[in-house]
C-alpha atoms as a PDB file:
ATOM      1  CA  UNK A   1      -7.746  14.227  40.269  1.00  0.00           C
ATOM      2  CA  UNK A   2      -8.610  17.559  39.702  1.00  0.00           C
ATOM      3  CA  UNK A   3     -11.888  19.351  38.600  1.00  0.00           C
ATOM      4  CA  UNK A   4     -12.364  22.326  35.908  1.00  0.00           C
ATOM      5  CA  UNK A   5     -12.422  26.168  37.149  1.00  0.00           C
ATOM      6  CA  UNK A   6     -15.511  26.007  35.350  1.00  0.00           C
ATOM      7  CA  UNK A   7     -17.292  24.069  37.150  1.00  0.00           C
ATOM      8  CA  UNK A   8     -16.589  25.431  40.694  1.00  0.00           C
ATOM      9  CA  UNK A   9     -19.900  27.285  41.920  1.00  0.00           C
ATOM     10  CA  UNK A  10     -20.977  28.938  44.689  1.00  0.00           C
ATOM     11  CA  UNK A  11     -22.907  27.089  47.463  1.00  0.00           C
ATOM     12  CA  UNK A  12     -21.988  23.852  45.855  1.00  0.00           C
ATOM     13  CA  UNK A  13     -19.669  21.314  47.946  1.00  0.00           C
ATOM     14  CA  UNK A  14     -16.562  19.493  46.810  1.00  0.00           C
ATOM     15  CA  UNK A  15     -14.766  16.658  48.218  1.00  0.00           C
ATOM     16  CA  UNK A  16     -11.168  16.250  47.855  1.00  0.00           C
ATOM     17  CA  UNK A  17      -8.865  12.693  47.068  1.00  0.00           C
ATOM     18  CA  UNK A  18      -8.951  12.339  51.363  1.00  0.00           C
ATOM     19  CA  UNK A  19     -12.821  12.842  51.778  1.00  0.00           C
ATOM     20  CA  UNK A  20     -12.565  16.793  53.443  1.00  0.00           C
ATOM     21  CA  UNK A  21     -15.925  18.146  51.863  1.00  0.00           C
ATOM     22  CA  UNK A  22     -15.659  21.988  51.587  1.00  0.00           C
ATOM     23  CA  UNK A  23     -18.554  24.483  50.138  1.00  0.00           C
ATOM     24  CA  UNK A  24     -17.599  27.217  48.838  1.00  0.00           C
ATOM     25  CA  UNK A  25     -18.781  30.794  49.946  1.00  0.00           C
ATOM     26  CA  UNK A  26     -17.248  33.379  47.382  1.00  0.00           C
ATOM     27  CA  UNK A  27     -15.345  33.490  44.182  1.00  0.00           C
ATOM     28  CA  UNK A  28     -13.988  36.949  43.658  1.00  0.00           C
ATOM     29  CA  UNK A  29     -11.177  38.021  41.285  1.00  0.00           C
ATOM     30  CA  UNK A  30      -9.921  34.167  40.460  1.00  0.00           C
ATOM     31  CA  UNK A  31      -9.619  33.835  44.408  1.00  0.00           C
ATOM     32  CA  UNK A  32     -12.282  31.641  45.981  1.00  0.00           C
ATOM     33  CA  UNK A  33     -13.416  31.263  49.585  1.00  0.00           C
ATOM     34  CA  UNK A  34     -14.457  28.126  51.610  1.00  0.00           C
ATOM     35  CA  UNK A  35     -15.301  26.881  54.594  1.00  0.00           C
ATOM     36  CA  UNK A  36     -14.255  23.346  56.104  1.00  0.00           C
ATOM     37  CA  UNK A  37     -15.643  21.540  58.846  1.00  0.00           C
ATOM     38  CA  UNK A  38     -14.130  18.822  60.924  1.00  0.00           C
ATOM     39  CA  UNK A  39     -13.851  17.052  64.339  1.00  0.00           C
ATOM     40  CA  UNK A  40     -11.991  18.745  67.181  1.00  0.00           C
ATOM     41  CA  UNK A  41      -9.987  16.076  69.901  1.00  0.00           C
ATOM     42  CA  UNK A  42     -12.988  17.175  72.541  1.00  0.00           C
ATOM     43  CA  UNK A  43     -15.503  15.930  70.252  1.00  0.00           C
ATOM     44  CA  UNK A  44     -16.463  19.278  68.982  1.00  0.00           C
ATOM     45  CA  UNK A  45     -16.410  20.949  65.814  1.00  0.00           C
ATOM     46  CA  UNK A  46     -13.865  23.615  64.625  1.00  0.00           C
ATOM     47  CA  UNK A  47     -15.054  25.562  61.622  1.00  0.00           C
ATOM     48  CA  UNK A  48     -11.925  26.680  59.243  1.00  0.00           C
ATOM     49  CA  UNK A  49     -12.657  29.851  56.619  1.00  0.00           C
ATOM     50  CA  UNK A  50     -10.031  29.922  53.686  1.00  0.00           C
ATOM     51  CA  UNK A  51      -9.069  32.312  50.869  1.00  0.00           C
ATOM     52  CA  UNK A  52      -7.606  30.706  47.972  1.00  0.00           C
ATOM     53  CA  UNK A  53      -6.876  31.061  44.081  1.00  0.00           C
ATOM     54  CA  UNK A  54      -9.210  28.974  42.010  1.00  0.00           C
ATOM     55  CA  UNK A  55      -6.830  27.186  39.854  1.00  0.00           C
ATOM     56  CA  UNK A  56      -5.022  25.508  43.584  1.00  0.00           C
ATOM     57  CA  UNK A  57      -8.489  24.990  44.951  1.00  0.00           C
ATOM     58  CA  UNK A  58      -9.583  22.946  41.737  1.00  0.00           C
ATOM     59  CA  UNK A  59      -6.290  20.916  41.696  1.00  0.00           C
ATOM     60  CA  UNK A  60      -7.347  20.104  45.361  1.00  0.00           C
ATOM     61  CA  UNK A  61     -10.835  18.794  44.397  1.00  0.00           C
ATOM     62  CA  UNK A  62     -11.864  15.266  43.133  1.00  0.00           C
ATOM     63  CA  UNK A  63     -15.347  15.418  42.681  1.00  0.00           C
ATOM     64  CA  UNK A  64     -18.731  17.192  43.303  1.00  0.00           C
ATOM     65  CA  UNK A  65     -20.515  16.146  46.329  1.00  0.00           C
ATOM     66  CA  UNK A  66     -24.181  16.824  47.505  1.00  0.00           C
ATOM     67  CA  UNK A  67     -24.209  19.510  50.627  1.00  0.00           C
ATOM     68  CA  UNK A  68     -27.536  17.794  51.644  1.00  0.00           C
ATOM     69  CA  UNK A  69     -26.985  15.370  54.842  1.00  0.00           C
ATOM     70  CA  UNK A  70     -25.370  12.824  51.602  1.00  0.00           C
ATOM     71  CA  UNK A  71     -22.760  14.911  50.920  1.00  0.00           C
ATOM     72  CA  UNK A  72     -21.769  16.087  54.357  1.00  0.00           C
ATOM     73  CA  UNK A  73     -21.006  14.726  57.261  1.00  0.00           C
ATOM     74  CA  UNK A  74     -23.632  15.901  60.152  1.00  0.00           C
ATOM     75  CA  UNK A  75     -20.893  15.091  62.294  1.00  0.00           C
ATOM     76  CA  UNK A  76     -19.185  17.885  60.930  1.00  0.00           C
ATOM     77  CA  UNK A  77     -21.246  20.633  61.927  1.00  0.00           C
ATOM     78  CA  UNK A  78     -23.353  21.356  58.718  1.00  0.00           C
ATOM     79  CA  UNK A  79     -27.033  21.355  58.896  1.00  0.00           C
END
């Protein structure tokens, strides 16, 4: 299930249909950057900075989540 363009903003996190949350950084020119945490096999976390255009990135999206300790994992690195 996708989202609308429109309602991609900056700073705000979205989850996608497997439950990655990503925030997003930058939206330049109809391309949009993000960043991604998630659990490395040692336990730690890798951080994963992507560049992509809006329209895929929406697709991608389910919903809206919270980037307050609800909407992300602390698990995953975000404080």
């Amino acid at each position: 299930m996708a989202i609308p363009v429109k309602d991609i903003v900056v700073g705000r996190c979205y989850a996608t249909g497997m439950g990655q949350v990503r925030r997003v950084l930058e939206i330049v020119n109809g391309m949009i950057t993000y960043e991604e945490h998630a659990k490395t096999a040692s336990s730690g976390v890798s951080t994963a900075r992507t560049t992509i255009g809006i329209e895929n990135f929406a697709r991608q999206m389910s919903n809206e989540v919270p980037c307050g300790n609800g909407g992300r994992r602390n698990s995953a690195g975000w404080t």
